[in-house]
Each structure stands twice: as C-alpha cells, then as structure tokens.
C-alpha atoms as a PDB file:
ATOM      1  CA  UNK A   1       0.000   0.000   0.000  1.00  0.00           C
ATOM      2  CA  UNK A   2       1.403   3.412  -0.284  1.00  0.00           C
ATOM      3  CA  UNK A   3       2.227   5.429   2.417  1.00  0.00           C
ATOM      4  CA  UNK A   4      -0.120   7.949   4.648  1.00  0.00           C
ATOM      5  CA  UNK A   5       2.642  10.870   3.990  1.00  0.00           C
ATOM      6  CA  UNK A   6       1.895  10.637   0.162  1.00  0.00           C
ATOM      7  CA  UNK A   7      -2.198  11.192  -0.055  1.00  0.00           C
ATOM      8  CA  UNK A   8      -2.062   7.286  -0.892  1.00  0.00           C
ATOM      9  CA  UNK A   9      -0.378   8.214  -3.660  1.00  0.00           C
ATOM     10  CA  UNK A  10       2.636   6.190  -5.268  1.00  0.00           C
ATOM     11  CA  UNK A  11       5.572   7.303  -5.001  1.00  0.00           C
ATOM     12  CA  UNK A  12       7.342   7.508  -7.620  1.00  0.00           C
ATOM     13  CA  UNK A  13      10.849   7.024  -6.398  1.00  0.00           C
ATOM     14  CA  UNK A  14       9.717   4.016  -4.496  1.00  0.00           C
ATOM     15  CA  UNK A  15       8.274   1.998  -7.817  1.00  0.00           C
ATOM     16  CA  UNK A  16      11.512   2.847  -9.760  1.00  0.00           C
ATOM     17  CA  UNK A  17      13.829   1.654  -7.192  1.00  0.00           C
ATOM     18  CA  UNK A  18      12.242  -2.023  -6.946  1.00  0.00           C
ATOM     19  CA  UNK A  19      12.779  -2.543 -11.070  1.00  0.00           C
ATOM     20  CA  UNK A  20      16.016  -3.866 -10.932  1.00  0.00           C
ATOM     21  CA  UNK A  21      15.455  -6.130  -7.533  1.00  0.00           C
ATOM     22  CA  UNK A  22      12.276  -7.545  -8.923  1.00  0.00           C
ATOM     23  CA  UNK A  23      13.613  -8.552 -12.182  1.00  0.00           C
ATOM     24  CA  UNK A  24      16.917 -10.249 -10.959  1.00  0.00           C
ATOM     25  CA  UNK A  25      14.870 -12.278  -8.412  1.00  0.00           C
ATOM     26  CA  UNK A  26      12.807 -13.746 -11.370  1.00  0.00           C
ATOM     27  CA  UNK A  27      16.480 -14.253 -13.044  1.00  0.00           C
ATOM     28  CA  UNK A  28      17.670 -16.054  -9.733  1.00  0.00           C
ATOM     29  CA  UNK A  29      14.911 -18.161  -8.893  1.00  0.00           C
ATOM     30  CA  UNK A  30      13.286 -18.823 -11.916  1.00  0.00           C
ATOM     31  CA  UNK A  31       9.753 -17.189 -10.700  1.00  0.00           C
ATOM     32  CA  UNK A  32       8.454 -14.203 -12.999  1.00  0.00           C
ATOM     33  CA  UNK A  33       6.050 -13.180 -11.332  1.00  0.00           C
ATOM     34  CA  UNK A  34       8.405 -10.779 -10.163  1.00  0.00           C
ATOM     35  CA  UNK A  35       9.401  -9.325 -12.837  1.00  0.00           C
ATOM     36  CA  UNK A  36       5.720  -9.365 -14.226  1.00  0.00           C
ATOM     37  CA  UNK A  37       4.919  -7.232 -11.603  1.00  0.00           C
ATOM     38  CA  UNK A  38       7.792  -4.770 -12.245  1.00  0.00           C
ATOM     39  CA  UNK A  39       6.752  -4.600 -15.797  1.00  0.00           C
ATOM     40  CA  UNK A  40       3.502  -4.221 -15.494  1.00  0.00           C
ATOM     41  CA  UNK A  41       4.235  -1.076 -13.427  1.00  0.00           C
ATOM     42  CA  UNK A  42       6.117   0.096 -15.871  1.00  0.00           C
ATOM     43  CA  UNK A  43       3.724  -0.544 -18.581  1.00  0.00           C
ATOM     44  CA  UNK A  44       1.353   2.026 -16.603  1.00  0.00           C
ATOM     45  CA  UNK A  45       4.035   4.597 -16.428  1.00  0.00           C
ATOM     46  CA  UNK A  46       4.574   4.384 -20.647  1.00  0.00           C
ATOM     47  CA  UNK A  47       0.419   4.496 -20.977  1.00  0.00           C
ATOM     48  CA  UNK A  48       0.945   7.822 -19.361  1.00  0.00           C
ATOM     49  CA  UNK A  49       4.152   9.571 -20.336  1.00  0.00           C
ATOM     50  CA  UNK A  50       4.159  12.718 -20.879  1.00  0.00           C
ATOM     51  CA  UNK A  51       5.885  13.803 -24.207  1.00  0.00           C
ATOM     52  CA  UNK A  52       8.741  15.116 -22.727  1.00  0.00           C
ATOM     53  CA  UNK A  53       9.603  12.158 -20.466  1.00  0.00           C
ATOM     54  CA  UNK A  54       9.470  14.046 -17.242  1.00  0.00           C
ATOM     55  CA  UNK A  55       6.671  12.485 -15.055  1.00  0.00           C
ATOM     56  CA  UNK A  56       5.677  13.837 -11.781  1.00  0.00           C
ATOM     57  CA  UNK A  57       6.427  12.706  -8.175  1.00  0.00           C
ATOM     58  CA  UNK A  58       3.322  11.117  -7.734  1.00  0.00           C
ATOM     59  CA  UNK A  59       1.373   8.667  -9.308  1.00  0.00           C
ATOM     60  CA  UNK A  60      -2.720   7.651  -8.669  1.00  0.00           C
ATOM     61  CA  UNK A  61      -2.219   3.814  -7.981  1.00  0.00           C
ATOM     62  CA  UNK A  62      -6.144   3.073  -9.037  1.00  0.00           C
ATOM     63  CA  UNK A  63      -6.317   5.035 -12.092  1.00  0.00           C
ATOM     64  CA  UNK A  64      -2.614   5.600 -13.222  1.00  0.00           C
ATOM     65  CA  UNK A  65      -3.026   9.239 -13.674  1.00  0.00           C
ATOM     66  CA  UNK A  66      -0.455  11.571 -12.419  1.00  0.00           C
ATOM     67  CA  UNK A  67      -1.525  13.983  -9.411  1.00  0.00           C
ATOM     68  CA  UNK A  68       1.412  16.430  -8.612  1.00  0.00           C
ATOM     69  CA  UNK A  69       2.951  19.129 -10.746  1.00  0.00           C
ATOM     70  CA  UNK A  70       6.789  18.415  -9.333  1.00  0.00           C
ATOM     71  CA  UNK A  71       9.324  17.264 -11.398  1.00  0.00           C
ATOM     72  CA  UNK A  72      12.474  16.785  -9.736  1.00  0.00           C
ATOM     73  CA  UNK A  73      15.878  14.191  -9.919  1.00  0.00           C
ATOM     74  CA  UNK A  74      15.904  14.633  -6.076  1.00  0.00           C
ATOM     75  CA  UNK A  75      14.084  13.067  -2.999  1.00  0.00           C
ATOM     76  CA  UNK A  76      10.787  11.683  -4.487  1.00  0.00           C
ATOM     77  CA  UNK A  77      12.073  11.547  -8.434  1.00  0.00           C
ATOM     78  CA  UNK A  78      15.451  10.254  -8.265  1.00  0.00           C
ATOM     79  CA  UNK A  79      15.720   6.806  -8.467  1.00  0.00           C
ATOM     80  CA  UNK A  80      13.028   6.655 -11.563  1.00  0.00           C
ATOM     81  CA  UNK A  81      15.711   8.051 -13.832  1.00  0.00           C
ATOM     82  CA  UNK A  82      18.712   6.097 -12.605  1.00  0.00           C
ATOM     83  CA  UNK A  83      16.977   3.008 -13.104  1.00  0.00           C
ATOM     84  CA  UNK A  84      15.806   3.567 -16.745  1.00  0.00           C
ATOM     85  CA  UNK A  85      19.296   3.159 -18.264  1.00  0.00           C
ATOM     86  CA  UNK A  86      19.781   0.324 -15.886  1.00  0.00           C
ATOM     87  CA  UNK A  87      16.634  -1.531 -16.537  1.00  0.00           C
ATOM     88  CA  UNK A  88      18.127  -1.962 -20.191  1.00  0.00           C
ATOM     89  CA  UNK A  89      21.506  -2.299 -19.041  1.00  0.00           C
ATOM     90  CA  UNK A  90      20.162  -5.697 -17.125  1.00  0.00           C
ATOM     91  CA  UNK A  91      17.917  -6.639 -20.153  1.00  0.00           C
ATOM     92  CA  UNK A  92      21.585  -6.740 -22.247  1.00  0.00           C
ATOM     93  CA  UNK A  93      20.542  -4.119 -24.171  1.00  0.00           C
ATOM     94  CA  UNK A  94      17.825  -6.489 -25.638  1.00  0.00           C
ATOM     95  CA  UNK A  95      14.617  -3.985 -24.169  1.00  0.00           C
ATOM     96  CA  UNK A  96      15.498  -0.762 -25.783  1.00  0.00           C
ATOM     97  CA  UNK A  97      12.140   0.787 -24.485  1.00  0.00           C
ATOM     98  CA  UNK A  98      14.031   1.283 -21.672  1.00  0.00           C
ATOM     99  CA  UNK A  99      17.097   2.988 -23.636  1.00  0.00           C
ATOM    100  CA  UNK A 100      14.181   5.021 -25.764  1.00  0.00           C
ATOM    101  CA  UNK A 101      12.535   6.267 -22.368  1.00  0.00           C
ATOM    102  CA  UNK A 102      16.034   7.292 -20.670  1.00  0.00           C
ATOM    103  CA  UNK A 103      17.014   9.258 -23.973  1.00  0.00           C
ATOM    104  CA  UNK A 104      13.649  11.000 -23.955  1.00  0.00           C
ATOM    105  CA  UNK A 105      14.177  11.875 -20.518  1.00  0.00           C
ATOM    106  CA  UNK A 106      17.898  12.560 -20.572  1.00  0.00           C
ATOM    107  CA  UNK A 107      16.833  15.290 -23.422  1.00  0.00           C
ATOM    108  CA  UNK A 108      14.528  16.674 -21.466  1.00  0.00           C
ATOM    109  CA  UNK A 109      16.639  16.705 -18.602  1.00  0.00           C
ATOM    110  CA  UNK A 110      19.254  18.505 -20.498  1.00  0.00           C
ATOM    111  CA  UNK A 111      16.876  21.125 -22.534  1.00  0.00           C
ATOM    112  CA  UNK A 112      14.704  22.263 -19.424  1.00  0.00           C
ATOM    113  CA  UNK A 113      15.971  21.752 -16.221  1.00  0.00           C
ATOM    114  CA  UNK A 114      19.924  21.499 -16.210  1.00  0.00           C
ATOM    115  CA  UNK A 115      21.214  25.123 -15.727  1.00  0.00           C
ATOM    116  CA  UNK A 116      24.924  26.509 -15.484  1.00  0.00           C
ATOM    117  CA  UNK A 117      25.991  27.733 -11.992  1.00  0.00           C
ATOM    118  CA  UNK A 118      26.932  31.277 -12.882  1.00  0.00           C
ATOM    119  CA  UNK A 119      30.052  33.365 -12.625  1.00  0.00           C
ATOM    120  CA  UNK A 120      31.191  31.678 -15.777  1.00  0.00           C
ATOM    121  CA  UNK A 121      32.296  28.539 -14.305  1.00  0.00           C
ATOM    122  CA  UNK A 122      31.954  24.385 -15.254  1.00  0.00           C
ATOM    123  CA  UNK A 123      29.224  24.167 -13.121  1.00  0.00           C
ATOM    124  CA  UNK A 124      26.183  22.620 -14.039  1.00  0.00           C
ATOM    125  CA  UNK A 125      22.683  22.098 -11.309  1.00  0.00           C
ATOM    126  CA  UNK A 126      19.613  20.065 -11.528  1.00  0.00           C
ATOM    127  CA  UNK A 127      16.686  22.358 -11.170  1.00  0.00           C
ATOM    128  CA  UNK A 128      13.467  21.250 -10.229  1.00  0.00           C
ATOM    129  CA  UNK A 129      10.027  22.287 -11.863  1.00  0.00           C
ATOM    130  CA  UNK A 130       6.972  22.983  -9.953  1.00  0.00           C
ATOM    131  CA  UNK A 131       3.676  24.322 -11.968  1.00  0.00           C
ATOM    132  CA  UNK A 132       5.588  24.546 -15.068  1.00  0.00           C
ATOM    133  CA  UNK A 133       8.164  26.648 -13.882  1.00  0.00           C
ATOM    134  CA  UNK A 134      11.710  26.402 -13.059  1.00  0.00           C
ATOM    135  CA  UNK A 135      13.139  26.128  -9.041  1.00  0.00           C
ATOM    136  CA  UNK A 136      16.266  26.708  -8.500  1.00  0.00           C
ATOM    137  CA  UNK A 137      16.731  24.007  -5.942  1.00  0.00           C
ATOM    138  CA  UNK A 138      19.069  20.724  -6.179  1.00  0.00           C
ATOM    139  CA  UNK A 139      19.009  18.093  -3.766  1.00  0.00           C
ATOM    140  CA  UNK A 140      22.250  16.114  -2.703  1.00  0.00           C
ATOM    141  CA  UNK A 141      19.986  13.119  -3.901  1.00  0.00           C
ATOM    142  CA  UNK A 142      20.145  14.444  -7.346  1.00  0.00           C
ATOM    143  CA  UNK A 143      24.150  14.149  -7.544  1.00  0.00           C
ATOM    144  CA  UNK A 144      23.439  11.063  -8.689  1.00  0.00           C
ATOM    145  CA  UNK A 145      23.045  12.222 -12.211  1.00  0.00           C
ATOM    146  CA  UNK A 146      26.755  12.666 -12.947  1.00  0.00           C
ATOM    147  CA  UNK A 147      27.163   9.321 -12.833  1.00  0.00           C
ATOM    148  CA  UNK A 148      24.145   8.254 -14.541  1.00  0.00           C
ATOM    149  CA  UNK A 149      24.720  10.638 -17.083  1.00  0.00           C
ATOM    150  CA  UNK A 150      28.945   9.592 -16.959  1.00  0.00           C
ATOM    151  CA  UNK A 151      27.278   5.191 -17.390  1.00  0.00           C
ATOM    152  CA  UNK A 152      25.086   6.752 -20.915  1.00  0.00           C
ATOM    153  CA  UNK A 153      27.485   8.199 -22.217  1.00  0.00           C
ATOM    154  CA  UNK A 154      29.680   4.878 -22.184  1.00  0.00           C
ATOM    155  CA  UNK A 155      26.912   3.098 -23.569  1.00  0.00           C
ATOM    156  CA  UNK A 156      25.483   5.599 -25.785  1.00  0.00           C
ATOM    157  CA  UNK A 157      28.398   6.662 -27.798  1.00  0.00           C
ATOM    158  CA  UNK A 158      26.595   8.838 -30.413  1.00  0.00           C
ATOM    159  CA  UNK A 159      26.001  11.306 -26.933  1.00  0.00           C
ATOM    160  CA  UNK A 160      29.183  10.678 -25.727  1.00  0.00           C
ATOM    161  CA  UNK A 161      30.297  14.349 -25.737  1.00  0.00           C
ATOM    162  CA  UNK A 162      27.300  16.040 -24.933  1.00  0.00           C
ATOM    163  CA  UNK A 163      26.326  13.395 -21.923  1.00  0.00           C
ATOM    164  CA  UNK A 164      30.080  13.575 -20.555  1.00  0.00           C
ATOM    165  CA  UNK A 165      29.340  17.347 -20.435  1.00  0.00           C
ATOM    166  CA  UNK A 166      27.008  17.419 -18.571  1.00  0.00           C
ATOM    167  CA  UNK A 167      28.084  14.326 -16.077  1.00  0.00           C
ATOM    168  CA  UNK A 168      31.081  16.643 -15.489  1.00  0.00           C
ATOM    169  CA  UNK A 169      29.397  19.771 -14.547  1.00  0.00           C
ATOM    170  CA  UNK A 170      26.956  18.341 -12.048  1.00  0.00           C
ATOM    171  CA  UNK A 171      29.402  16.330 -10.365  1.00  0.00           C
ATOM    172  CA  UNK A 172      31.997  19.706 -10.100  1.00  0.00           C
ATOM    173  CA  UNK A 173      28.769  21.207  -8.730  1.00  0.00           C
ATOM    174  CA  UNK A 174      27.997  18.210  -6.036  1.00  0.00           C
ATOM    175  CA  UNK A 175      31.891  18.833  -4.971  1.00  0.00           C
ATOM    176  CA  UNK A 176      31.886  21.923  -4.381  1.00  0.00           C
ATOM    177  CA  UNK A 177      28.711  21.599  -2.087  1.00  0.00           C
ATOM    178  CA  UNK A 178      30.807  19.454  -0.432  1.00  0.00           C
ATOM    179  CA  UNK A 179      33.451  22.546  -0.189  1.00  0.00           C
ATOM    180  CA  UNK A 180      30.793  24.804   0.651  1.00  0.00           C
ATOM    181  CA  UNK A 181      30.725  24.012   4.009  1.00  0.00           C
ATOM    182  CA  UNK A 182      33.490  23.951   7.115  1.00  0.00           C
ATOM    183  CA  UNK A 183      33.201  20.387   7.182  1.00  0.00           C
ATOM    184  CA  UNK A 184      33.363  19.633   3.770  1.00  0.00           C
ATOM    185  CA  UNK A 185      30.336  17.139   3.957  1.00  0.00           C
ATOM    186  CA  UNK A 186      27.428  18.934   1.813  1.00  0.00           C
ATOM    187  CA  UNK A 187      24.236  19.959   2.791  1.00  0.00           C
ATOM    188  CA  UNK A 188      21.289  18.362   1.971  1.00  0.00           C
ATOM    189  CA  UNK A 189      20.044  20.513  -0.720  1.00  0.00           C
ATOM    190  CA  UNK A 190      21.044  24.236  -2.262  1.00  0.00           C
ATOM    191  CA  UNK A 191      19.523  27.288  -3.440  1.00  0.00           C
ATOM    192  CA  UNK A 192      20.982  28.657  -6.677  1.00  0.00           C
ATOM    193  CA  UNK A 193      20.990  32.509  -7.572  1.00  0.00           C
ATOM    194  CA  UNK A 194      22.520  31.901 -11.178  1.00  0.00           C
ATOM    195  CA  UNK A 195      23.593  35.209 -12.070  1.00  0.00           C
ATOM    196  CA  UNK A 196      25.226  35.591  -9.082  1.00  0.00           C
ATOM    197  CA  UNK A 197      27.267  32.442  -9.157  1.00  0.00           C
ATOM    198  CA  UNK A 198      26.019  31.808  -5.492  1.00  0.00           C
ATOM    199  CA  UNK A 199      24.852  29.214  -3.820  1.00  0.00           C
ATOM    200  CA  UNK A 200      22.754  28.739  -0.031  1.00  0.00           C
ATOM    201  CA  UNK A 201      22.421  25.920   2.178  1.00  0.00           C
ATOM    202  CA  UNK A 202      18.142  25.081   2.199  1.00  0.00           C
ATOM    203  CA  UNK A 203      18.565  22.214   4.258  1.00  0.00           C
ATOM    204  CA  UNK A 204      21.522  22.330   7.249  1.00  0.00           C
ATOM    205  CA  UNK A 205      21.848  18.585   7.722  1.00  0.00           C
ATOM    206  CA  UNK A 206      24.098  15.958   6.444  1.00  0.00           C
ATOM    207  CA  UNK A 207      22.932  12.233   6.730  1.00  0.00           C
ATOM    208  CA  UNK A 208      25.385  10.277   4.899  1.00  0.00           C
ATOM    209  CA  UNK A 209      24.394  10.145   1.461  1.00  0.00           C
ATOM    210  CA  UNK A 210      26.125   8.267  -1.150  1.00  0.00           C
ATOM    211  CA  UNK A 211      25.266   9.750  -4.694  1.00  0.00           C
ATOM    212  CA  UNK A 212      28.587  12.266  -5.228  1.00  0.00           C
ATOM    213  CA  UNK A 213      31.299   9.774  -4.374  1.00  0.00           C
ATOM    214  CA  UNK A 214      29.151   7.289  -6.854  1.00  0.00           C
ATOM    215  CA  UNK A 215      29.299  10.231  -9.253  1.00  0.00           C
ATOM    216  CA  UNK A 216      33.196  10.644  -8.856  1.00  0.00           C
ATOM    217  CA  UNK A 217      33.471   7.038  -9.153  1.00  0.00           C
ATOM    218  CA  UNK A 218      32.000   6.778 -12.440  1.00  0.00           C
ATOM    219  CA  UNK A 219      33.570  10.101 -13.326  1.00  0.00           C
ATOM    220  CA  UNK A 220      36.930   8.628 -12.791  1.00  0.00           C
ATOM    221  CA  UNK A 221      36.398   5.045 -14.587  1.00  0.00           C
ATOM    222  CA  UNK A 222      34.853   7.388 -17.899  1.00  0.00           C
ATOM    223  CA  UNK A 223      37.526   9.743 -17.931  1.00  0.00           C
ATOM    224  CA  UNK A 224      40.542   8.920 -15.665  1.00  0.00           C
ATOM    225  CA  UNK A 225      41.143  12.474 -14.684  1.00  0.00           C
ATOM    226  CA  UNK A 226      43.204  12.111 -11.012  1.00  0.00           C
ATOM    227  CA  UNK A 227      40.645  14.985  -9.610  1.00  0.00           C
ATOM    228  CA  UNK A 228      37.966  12.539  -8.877  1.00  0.00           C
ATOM    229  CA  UNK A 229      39.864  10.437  -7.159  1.00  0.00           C
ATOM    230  CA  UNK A 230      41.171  13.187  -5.144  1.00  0.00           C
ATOM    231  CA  UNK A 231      38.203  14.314  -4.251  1.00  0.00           C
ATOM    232  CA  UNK A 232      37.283  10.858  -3.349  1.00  0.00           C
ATOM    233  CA  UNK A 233      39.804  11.147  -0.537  1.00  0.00           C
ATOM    234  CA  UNK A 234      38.708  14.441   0.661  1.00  0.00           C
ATOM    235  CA  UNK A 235      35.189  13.179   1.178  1.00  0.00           C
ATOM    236  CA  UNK A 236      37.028   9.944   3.202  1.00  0.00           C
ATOM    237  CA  UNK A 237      39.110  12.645   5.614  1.00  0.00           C
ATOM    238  CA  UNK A 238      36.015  14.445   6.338  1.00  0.00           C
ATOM    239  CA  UNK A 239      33.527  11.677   6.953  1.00  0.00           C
ATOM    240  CA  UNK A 240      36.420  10.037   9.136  1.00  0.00           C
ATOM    241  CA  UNK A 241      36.719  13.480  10.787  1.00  0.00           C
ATOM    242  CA  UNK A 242      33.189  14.236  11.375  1.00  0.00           C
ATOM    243  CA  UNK A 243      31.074  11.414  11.427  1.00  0.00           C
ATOM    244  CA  UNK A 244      32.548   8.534  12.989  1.00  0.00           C
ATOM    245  CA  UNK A 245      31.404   7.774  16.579  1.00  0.00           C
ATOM    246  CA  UNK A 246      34.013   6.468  18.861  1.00  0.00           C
ATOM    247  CA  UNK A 247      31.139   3.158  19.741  1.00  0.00           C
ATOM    248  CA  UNK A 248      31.982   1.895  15.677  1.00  0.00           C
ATOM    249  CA  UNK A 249      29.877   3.105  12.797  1.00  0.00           C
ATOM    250  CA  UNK A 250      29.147   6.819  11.402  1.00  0.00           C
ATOM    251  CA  UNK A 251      26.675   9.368  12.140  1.00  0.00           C
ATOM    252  CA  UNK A 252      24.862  12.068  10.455  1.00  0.00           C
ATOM    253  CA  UNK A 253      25.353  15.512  11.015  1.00  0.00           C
ATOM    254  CA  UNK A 254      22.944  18.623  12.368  1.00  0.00           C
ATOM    255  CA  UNK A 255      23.641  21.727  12.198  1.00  0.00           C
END
C-alpha cells in the first residue's frame, strides 16, 4: 500500500527503485512473477508519459493518472531516472524501451531543467520544476546524475560528448557543495541565484548520502582524470573526521 505521507499516492521514487530487484529475483529463482509485476508497473508509467519524459512525483495507484505538478531528480524523483538506463543495461541491451525512455528523458533533462551555476564557471545544477516553472533548488539526492549521465554516455556513444558534459558539470557542482561548508560534507540541498554564481544551504543537515562519491566514481572510470579520485579522498578525511562515533559506525550531522 502506499504510504499515509503521500495522499495514498505512489511514489514515484519508491516503484523505480524495486525494477532492478524484482527482475533479478525472477532471473535467480526462476519465478516471474516478479518481474511481471515490475513490468507491469512500468507498462502504466509508458500508458501515461508525458511527451517530454518528465513524469511527476506522484502517481494515482487506481487510475494511473499523475496527481502532482513536481518534477524533480531529487528526494521523491530520483531513483526513476537512474533506473531507466539500468533496466536496459540488465535486459543486455535487448529492451530498448528502456534505452528510448532514458534518452527521452535525458533530453529533457538537459533542454529544461539542467542550468549553469553562474560566474562563468563548469558548473552545471539540476533544477526542479513545480507548476511549469523552473526552481532553482538541487538536492544532494540528485548528484546522482553525474554518474548516470557519466554510465550513458559509455553506452550511448553517439552522446558521448554532450552526456560527458554534462556528467562533469553536475558532479563539479555536487563537490563543491561538499566545499561549501566547514566540514566539507554537503548539505542536503542548495539554493541557486545563477547570475550571481552563489549558492545557499536550504537544508543544514548531512545524513550520509552516497550519490557524489558514486558520481566521482564513475567520473573517474569514464575519464581517468586524477581529480575525482582526489576528491574521493577528501570526502574519506572528512567523513572520518566528522562522522565517525568512537562506539563503531558513522553518524549524520545537524547543524
């Protein structure tokens, strides 16, 4: 059932994260009704695409209509667009509705909501749209992208260039949230003012998340520059710094 905090609406984060789960358990044990099940969600989700590939954060479970005007890559969106160039990644390349639906929404992605940090630098954010219109917001959730879009452009070599581009300039971006702050762990999302070149802490917490050092992973492997590695490390001394409890494990921060 879907959760109380949604409206009883799906989320639809939450149905794009269990694709790739669901289908390798049918691969594993033989039983598809898991990855009918998967598919079948998915099948809803093409009925209703919108022509720009962008789909909302929110999705009626009865009727398989949309019901929120929010497009984001961050908390509620994210995992929906990683998971499209995965899902044909696992099929071997074999299900390219999955490649045609990540390239309609990588597109869009590019065209309408990536925008340049200002001040004339390599910078690149993820805005998110609300009633049409642009916010300039980005999540630490949506530094996932430069990897996702580093992984297409590997695999989708006639977009090489212009995905590589654009991997590079949200991942300088999710570093230097990172360098933003005295601790050099990022915030958990970030106001923009573009012309300015500026950028604001919106949310003063840090709770471990994993999607920039992903993002320099991939961004190393694609490229080999020594940068991403180094900022690898950085990331390492000030988690080691900052977060580790002296009982074993690591914490979140609070401002």
């Amino acid at each position: 059932s879907s959760p109380r905090w949604s409206g009883g609406s799906a989320v639809l984060a939450e149905f794009g994260s269990v694709q790739l789960e669901m289908r390798t358990l049918t691969y594993h044990t033989g039983d598809p009704q898991y990855n009918r099940r998967a598919q079948h969600v998915m099948n809803v989700v093409r009925r209703h695409l919108p022509p720009d590939g962008l789909v909302p954060t929110y999705l009626d479970p009865e009727t398989g209509a949309w019901n929120s005007d929010h497009i984001t890559l961050g908390a509620l969106g994210d995992s929906y667009y990683e998971y499209l160039l995965k899902q044909w990644l696992l099929s071997g390349k074999t299900d390219t509705r999955y490649k045609e639906m990540f390239e309609q929404a990588a597109d869009s992605i590019i065209n309408k909501l990536v925008k340049p940090t200002g001040s004339g630098g390599a910078g690149m954010y993820l805005a998110e749209m609300k009633r049409g219109a642009p916010l300039s917001k980005m999540d630490h959730l949506a530094c996932f992208a430069g990897g996702m879009f580093a992984l297409a452009s590997h695999h989708i070599p006639d977009k090489r260039e212009q995905y590589l581009k654009v991997a590079a300039g949200i991942t300088h971006t999710c570093h230097d949230m990172y360098q933003s702050s005295k601790t050099k762990l990022s915030p958990e999302s970030v106001m923009f003012n573009s012309p300015m070149g500026s950028m604001a802490p919106s949310a003063n917490y840090y709770i471990l998340r994993p999607e920039t050092v992903e993002s320099y992973f991939y961004m190393w492997r694609m490229t080999k520059e020594q940068k991403y590695r180094d900022w690898g490390w950085e990331f390492v001394l000030a988690a080691e710094q900052w977060c580790k409890v002296p009982s074993g494990g690591y914490s979140g921060l609070k401002n």
